[in-house]
N, C-alpha and C. Protein backbone atom coordinates (compact mmCIF):
# COMPACT_ATOMS: atom_id res chain seq x y z
N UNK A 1 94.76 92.67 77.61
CA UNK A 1 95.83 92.94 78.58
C UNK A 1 95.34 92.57 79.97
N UNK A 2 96.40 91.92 80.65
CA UNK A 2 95.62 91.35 81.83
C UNK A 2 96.04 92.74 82.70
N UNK A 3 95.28 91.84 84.33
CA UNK A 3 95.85 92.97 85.68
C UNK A 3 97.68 92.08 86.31
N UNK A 4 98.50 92.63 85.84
CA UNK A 4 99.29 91.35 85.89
C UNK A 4 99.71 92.31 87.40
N UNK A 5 99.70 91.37 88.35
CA UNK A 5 99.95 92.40 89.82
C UNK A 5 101.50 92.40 89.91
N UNK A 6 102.17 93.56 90.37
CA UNK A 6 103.50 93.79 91.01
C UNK A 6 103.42 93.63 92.37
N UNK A 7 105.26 93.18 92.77
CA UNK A 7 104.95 92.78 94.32
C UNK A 7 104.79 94.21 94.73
N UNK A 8 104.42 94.53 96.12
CA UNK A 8 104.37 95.42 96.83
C UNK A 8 105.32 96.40 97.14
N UNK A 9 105.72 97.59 96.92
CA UNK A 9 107.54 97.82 97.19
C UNK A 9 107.72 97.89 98.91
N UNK A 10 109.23 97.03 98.48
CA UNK A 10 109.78 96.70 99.99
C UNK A 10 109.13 94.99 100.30
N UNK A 11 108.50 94.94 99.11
CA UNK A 11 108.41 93.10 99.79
C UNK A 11 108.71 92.28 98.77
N UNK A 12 109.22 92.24 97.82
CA UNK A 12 110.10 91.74 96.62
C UNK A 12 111.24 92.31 95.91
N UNK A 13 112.38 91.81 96.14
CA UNK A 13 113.45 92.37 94.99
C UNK A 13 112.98 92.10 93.26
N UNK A 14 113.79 92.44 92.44
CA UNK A 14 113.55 92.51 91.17
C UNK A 14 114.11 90.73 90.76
N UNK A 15 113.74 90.94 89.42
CA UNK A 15 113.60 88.97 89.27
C UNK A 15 112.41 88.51 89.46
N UNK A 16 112.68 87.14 89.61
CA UNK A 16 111.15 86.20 89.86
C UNK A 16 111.12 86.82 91.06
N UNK A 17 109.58 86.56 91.37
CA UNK A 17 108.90 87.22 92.55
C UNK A 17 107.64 85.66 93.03
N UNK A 18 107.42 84.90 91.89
CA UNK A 18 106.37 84.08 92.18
C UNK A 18 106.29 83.25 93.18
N UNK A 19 107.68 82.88 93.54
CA UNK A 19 107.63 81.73 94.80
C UNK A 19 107.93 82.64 96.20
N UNK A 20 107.74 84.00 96.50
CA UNK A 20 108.08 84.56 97.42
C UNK A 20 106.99 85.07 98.37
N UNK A 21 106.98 84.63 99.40
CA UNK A 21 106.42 85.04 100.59
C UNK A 21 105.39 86.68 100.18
N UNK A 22 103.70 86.37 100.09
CA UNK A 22 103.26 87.67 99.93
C UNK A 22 103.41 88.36 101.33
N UNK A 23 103.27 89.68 101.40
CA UNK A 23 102.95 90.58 102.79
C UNK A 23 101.77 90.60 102.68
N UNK A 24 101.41 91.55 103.64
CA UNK A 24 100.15 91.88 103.87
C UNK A 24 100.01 93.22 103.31
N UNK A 25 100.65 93.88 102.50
CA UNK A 25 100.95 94.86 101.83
C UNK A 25 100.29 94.57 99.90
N UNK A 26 100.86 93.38 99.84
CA UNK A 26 100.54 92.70 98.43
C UNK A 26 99.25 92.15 98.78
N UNK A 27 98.47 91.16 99.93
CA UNK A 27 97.58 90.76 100.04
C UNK A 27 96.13 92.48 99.76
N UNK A 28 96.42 93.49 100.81
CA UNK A 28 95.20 94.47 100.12
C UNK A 28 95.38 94.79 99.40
N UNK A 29 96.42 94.66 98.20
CA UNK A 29 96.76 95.15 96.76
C UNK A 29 95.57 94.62 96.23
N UNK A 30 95.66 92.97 96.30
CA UNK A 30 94.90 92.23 95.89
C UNK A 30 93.04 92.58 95.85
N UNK A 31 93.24 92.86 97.26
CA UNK A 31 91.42 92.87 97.54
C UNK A 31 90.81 94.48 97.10
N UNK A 32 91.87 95.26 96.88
CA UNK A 32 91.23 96.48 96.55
C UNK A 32 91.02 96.27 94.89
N UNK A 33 92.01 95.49 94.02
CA UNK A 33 91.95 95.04 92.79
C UNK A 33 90.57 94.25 92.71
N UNK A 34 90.28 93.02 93.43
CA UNK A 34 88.60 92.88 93.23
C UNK A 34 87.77 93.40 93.36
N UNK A 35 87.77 94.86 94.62
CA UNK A 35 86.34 94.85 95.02
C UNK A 35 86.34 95.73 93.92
N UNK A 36 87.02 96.40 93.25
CA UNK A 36 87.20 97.70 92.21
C UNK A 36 86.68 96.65 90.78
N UNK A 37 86.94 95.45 90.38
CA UNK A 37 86.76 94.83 89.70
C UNK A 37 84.95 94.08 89.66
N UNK A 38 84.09 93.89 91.22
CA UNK A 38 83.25 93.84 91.25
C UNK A 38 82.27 95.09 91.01
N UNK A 39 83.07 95.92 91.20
CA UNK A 39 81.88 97.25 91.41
C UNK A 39 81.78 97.43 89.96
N UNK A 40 83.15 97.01 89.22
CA UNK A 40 82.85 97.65 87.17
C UNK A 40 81.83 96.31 87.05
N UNK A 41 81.51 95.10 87.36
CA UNK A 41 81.06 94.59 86.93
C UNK A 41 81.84 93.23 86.26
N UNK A 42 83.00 92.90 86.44
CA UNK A 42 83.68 91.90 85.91
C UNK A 42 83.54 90.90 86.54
N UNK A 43 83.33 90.38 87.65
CA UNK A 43 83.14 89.28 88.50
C UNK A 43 82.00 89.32 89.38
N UNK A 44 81.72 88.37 89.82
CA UNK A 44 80.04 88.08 90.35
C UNK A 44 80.66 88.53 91.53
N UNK A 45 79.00 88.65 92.75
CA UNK A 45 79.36 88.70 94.12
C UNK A 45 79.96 87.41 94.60
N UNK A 46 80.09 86.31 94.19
CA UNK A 46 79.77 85.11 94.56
C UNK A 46 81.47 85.22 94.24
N UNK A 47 81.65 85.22 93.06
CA UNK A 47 83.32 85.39 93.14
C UNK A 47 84.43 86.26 93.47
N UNK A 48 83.39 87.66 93.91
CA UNK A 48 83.85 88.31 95.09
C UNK A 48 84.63 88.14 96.01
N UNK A 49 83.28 87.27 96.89
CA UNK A 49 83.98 86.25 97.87
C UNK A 49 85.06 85.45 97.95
N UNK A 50 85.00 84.76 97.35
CA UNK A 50 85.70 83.55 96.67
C UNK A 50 87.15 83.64 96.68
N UNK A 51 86.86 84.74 95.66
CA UNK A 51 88.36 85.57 95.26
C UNK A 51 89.08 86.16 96.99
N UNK A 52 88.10 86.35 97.63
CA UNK A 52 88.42 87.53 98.80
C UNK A 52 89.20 86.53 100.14
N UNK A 53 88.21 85.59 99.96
CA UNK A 53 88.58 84.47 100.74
C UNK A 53 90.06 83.79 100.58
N UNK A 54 90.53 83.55 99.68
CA UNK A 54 91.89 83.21 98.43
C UNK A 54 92.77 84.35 99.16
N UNK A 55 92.57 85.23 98.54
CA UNK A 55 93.22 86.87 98.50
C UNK A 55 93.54 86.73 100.31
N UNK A 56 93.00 86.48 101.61
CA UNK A 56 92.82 87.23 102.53
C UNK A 56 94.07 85.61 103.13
N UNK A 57 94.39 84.72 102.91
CA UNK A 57 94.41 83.22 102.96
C UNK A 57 96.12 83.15 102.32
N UNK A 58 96.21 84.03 101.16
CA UNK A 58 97.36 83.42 100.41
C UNK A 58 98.63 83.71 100.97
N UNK A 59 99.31 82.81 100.85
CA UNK A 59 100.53 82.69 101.04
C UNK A 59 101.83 82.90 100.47
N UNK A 60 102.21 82.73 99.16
CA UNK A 60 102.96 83.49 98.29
C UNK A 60 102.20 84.53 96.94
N UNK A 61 102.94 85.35 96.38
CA UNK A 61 102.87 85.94 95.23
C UNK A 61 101.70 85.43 94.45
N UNK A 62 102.80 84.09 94.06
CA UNK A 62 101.88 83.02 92.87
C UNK A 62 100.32 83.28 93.45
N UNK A 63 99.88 82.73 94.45
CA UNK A 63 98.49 82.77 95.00
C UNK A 63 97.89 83.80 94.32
N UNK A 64 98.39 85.13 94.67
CA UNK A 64 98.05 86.35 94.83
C UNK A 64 97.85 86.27 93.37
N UNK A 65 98.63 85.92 92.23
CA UNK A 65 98.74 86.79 91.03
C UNK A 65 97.31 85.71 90.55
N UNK A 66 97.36 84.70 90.57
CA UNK A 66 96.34 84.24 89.95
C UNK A 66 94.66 84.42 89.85
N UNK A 67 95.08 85.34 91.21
CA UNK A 67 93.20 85.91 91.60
C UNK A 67 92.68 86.71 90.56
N UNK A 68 93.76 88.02 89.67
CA UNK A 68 93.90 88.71 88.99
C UNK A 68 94.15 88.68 87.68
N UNK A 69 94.87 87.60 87.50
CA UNK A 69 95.45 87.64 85.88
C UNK A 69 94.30 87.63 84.73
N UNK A 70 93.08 87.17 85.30
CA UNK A 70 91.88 87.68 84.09
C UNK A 70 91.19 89.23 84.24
N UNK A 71 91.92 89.69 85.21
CA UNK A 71 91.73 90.86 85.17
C UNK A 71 91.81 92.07 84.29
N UNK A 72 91.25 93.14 84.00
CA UNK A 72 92.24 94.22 82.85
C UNK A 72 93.09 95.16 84.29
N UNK A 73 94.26 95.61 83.30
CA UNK A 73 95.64 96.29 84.03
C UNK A 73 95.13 97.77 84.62
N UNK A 74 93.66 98.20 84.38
CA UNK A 74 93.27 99.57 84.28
C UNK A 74 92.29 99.84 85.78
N UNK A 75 92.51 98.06 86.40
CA UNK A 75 91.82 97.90 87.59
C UNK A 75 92.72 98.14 88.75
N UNK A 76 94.31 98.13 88.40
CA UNK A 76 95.25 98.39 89.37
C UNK A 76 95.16 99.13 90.23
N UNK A 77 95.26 99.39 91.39
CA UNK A 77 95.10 100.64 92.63
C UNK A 77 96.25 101.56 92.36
N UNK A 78 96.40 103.29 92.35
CA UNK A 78 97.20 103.43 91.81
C UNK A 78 98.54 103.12 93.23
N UNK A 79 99.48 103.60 93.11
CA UNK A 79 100.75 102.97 93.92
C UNK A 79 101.39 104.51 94.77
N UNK A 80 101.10 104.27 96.05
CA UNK A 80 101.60 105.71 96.50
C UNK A 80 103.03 106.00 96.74
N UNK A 81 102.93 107.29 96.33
CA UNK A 81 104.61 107.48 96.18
C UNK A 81 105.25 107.28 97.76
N UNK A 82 106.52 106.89 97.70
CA UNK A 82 107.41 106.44 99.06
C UNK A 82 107.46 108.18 99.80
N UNK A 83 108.17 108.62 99.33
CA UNK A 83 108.10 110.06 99.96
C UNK A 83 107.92 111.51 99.72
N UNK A 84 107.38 112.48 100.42
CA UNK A 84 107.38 113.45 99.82
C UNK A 84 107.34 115.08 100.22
N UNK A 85 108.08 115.72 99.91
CA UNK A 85 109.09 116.70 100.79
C UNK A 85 108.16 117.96 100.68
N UNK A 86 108.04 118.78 101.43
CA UNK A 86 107.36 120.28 101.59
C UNK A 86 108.37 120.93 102.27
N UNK A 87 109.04 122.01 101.37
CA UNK A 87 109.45 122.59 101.93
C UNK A 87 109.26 124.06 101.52
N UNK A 88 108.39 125.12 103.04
CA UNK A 88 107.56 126.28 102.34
C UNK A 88 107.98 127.57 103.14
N UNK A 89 108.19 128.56 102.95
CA UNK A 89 108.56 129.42 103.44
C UNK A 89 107.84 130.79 103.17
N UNK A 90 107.83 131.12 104.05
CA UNK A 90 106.40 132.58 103.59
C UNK A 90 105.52 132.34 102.39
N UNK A 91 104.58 131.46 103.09
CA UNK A 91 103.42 130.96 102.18
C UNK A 91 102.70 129.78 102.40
N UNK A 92 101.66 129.65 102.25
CA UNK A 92 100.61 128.40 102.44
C UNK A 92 100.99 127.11 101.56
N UNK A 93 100.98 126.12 101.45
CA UNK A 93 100.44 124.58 100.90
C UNK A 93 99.52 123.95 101.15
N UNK A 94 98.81 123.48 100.56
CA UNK A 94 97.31 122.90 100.98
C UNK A 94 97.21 121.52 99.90
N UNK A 95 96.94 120.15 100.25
CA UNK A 95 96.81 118.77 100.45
C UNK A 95 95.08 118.71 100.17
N UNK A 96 94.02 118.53 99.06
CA UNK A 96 92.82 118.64 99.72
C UNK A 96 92.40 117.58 98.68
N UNK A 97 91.10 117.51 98.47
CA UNK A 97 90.22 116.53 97.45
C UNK A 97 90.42 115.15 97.56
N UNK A 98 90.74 114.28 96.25
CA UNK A 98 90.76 113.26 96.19
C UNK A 98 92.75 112.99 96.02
N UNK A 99 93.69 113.31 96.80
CA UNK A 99 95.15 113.64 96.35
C UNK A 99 95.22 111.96 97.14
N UNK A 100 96.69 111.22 96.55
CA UNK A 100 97.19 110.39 97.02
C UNK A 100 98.18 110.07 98.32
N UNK A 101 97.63 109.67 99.64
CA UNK A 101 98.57 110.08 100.48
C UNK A 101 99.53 109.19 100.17
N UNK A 102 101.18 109.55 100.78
CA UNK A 102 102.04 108.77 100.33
C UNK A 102 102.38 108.15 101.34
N UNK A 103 103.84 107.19 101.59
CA UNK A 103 104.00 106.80 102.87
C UNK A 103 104.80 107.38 103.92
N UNK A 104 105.36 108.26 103.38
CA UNK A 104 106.29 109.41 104.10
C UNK A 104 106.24 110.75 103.60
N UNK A 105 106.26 111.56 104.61
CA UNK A 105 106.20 113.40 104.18
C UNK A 105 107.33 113.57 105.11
N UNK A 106 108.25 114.79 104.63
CA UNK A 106 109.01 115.58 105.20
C UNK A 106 108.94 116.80 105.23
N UNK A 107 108.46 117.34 105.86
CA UNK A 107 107.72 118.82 106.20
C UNK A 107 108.69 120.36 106.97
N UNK A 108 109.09 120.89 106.14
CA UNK A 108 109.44 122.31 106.67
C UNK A 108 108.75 123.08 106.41
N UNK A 109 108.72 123.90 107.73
CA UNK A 109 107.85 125.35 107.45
C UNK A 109 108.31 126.41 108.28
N UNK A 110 108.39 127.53 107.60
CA UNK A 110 109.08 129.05 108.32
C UNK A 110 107.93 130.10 107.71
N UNK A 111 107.24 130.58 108.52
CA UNK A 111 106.37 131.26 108.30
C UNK A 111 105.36 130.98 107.53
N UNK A 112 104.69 130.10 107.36
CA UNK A 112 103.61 129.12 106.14
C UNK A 112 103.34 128.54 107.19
N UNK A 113 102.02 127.93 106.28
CA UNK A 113 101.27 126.63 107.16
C UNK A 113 101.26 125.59 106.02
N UNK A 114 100.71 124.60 106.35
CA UNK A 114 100.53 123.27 105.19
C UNK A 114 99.15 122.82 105.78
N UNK A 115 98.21 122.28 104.91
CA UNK A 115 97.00 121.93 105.51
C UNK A 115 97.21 120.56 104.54
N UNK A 116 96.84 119.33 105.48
CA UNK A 116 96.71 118.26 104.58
C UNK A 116 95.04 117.67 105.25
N UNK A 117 94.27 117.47 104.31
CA UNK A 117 92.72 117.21 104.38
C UNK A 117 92.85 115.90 103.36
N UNK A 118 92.50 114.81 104.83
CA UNK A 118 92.56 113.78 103.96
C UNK A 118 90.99 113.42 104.37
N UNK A 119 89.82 113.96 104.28
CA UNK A 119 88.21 113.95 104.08
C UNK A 119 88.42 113.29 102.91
N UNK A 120 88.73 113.69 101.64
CA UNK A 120 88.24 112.89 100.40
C UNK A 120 89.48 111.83 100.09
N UNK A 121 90.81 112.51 100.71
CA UNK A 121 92.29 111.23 100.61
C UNK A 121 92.40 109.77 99.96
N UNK A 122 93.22 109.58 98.77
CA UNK A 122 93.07 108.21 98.75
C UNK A 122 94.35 107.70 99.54
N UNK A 123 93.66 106.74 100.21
CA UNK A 123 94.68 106.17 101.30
C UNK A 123 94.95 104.70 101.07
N UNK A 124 96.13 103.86 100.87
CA UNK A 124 96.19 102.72 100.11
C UNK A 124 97.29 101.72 101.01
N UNK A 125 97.69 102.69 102.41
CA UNK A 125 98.25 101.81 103.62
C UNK A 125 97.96 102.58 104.62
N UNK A 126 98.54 101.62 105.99
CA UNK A 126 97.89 101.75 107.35
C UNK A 126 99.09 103.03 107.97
N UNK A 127 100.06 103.67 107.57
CA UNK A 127 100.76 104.28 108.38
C UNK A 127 101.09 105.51 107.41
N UNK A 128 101.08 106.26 108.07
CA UNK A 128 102.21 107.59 107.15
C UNK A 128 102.57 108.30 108.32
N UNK A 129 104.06 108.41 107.59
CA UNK A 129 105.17 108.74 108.71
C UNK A 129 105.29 110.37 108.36
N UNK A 130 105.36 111.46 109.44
CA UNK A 130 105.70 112.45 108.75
C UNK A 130 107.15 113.14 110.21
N UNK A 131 107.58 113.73 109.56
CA UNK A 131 108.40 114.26 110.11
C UNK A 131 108.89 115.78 109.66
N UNK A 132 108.34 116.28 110.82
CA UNK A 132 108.56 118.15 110.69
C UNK A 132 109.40 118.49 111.76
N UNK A 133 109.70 119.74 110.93
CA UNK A 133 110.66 120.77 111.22
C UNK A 133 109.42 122.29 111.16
N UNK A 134 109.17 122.60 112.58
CA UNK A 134 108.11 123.66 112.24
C UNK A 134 109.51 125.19 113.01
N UNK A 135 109.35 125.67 112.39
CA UNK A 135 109.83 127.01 112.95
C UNK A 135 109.05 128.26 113.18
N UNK A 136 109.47 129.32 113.66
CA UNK A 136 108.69 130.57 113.45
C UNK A 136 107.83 130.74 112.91
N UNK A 137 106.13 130.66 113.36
CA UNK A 137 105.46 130.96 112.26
C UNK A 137 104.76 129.73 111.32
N UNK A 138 105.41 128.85 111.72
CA UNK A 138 104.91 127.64 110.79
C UNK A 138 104.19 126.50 111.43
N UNK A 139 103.06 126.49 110.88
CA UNK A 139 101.92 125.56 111.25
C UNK A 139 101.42 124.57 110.43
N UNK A 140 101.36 123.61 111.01
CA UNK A 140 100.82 122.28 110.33
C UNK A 140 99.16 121.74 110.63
N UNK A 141 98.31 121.63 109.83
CA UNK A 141 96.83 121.55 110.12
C UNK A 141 96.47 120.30 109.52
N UNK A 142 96.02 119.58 110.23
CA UNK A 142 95.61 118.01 109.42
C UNK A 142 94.09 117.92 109.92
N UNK A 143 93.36 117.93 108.58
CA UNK A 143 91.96 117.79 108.53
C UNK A 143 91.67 115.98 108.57
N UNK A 144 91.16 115.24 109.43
CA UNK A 144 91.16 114.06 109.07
C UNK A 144 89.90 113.69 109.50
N UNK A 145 89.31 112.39 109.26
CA UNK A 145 87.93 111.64 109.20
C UNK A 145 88.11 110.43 110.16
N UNK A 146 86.60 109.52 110.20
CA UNK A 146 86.77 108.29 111.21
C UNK A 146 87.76 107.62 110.71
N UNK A 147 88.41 106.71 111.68
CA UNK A 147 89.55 105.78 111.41
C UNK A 147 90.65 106.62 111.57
N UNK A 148 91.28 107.54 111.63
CA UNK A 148 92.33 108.39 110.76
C UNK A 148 92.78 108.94 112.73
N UNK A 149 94.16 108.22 113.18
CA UNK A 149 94.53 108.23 114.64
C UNK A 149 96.03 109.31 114.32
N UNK A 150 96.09 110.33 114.64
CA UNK A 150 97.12 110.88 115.02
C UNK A 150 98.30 110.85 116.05
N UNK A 151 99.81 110.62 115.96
CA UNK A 151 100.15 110.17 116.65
C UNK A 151 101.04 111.20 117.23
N UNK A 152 101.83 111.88 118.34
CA UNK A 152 102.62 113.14 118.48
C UNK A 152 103.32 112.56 119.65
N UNK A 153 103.76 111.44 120.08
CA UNK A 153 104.25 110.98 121.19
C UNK A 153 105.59 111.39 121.01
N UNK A 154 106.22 110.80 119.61
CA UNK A 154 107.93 111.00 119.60
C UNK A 154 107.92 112.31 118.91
N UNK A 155 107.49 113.56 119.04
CA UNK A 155 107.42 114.83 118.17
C UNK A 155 108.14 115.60 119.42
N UNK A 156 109.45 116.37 119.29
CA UNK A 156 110.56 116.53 120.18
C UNK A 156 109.72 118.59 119.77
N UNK A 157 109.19 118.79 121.41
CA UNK A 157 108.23 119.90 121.36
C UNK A 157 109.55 121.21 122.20
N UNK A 158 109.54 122.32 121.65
CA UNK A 158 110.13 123.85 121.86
C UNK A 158 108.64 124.22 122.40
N UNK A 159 108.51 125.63 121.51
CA UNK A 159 107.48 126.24 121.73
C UNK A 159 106.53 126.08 120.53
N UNK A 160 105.09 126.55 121.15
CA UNK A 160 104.38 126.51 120.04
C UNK A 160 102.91 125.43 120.39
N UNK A 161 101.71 125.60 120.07
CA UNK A 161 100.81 124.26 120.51
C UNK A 161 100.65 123.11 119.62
N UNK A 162 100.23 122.09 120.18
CA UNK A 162 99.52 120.94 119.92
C UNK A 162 98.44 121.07 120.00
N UNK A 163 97.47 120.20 119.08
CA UNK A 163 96.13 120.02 119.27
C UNK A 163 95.50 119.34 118.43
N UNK A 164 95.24 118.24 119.37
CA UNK A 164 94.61 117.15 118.74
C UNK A 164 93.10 116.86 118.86
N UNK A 165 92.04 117.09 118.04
CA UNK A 165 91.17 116.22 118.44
C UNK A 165 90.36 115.34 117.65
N UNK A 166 90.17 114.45 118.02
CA UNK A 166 89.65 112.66 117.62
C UNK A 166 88.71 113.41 116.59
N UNK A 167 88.64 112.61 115.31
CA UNK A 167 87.38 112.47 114.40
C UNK A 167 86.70 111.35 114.98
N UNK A 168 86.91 110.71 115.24
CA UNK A 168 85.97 109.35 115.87
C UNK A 168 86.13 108.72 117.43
N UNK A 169 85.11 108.26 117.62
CA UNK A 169 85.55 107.58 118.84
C UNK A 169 86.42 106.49 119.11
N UNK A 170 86.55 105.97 120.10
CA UNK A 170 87.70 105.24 120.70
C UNK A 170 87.55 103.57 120.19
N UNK A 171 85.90 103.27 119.54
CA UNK A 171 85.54 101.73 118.87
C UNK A 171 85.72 101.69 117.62
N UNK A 172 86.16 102.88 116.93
CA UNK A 172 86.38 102.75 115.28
C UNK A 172 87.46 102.48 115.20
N UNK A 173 87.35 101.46 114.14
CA UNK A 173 88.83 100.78 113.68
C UNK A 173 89.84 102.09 113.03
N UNK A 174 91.09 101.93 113.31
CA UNK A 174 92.23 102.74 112.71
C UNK A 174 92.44 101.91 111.36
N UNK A 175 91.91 103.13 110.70
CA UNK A 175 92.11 102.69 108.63
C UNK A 175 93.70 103.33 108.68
N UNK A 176 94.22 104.48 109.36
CA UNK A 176 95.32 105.15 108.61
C UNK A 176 95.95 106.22 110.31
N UNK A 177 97.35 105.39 110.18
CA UNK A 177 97.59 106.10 111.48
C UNK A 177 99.09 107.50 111.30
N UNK A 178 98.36 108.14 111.27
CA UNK A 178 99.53 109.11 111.30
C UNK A 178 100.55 109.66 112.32
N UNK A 179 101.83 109.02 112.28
CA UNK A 179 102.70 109.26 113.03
C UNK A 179 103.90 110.74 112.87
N UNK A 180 103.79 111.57 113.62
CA UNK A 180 104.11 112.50 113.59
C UNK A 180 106.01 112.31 114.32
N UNK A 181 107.03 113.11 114.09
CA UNK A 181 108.53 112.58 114.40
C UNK A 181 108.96 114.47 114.31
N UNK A 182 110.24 114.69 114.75
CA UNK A 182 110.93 115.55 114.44
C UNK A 182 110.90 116.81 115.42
N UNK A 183 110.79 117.96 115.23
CA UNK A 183 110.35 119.57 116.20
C UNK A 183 109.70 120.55 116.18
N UNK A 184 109.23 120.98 116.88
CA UNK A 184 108.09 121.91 116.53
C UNK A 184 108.76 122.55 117.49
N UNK A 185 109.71 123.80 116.13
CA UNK A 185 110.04 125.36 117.48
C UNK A 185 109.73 126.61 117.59
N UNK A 186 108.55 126.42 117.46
CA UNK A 186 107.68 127.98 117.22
C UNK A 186 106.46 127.66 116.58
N UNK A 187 106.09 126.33 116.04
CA UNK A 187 104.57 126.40 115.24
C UNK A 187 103.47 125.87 115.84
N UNK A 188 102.32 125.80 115.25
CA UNK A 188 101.64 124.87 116.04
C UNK A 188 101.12 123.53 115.55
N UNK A 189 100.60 122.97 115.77
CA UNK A 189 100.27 121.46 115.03
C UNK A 189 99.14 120.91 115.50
N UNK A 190 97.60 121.04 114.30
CA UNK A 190 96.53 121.01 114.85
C UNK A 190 96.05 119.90 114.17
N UNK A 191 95.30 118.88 114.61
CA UNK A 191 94.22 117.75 113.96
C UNK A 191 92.76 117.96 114.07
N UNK A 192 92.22 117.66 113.42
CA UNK A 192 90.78 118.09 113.46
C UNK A 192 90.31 117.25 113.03
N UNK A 193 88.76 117.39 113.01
CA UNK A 193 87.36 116.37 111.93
C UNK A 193 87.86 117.86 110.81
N UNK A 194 86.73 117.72 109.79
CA UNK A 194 86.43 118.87 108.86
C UNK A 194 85.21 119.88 109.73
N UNK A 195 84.91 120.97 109.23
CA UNK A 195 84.42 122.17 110.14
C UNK A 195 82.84 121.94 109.44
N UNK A 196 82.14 121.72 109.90
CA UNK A 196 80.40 122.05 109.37
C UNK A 196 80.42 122.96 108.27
N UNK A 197 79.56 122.44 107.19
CA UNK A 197 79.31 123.92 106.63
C UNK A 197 77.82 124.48 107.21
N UNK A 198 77.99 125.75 106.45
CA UNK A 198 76.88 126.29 107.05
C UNK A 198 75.42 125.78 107.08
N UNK A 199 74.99 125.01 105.75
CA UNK A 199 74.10 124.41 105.53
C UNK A 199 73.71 123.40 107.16
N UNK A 200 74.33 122.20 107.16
CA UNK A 200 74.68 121.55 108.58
C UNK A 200 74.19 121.89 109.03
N UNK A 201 74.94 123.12 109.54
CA UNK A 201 73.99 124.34 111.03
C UNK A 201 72.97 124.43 111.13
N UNK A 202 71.89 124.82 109.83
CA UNK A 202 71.10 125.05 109.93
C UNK A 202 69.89 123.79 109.72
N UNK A 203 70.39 122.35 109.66
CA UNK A 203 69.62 121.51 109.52
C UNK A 203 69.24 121.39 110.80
N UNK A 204 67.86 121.20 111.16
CA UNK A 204 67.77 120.88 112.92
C UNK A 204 67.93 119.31 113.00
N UNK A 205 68.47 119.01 114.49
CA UNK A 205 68.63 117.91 114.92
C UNK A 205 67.43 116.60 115.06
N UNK A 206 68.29 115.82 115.04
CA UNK A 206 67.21 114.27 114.43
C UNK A 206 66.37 114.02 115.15
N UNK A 207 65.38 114.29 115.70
CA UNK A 207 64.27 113.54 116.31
C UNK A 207 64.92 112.41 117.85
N UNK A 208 64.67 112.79 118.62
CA UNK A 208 65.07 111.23 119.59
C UNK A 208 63.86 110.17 119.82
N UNK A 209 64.30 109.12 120.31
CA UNK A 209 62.69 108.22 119.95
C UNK A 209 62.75 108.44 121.78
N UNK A 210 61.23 108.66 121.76
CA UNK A 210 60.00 108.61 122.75
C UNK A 210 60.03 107.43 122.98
N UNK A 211 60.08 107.26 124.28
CA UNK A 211 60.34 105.98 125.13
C UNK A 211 58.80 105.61 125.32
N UNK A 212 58.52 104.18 125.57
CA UNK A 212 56.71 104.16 125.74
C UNK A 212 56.70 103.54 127.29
């Protein structure tokens, strides 16, 4: 059974797909399908490249599918769901481990919080859109890592705080940008790195080098 690739959703209708314009959506389909395919061991480093070079270059579908078709189907990335709704009311939700982010969340909360910790996240595009409704009581906590840019510009603010702060500095590339939409009328809405564990703490700090 080969890796027979599907277009990307939202960049092919149903029918032939082969003579159609890839995105750049179908193109990292592609390259996450090799490097996952080099690491089992199916293709050399050399055709790694090769393949990556092709993959990063192509121009329709066809291109795309042929990098793969000696592929097995079990190398596929899995496909994140389009959207996905929380709606919690006197009570917690929590997002943690290795979970699939999707490309849209719709978030209510009345007295609950939601924690989404995307530290271990599989993340498989550049944007996720979320849009809350925080009321009384309801708080939204996003644990995130380098790359990972929070966005709260169009988030239509009542009462309640914000608080954002950077996992990384201002030279790391944005892997995954989270755009925040909708009202916050009574909750708060916090971003973070992940918190030290205790171990951490107690490791002492690295040595600085002695200047000569």
């Amino acid at each position: 059974m080969t890796g027979e690739l599907e277009p990307a959703e939202g960049s092919a209708g149903e029918g032939t797909t082969r003579g159609l314009r890839a995105s750049d959506l179908d193109r990292d389909q592609v390259v996450e399908i090799l490097q996952v395919a080099a690491g089992d061991g199916r293709i050399t480093a050399a055709e790694l490249d090769e393949r990556l070079d092709a993959a990063l270059s192509a121009r329709t579908f066809d291109d795309l599918a042929s990098l793969t078709a000696d592929l097995p189907s079990e190398g596929m990335p899995p496909r994140a769901r389009d959207l996905v709704r929380i709606d919690q009311r006197f009570g917690d939700v929590t997002r943690t481990g290795r979970w699939l982010v999707p490309r849209r969340m719709e978030i209510r909360l009345t007295f609950g919080e939601a924690k989404l910790d995307f530290t271990d996240a599989m993340i498989t595009h550049n944007t996720l859109h979320i849009d809350v409704d925080l009321r009384i009581g309801g708080n939204l906590i996003l644990v995130t890592r380098p790359g990972i840019e929070v966005d709260t510009d169009q988030l239509e603010r009542g009462s309640g705080d914000v608080k954002i702060r950077p996992a990384s500095g201002p030279d790391t590339p944005v892997t995954l940008r989270v755009q925040l939409t909708g009202r916050s009328r009574g909750g708060d809405i916090i971003a973070r790195p992940p918190r030290r564990r205790f171990s951490e703490w107690l490791r002492p700090p690295a040595p600085r080098g002695i200047g000569r």
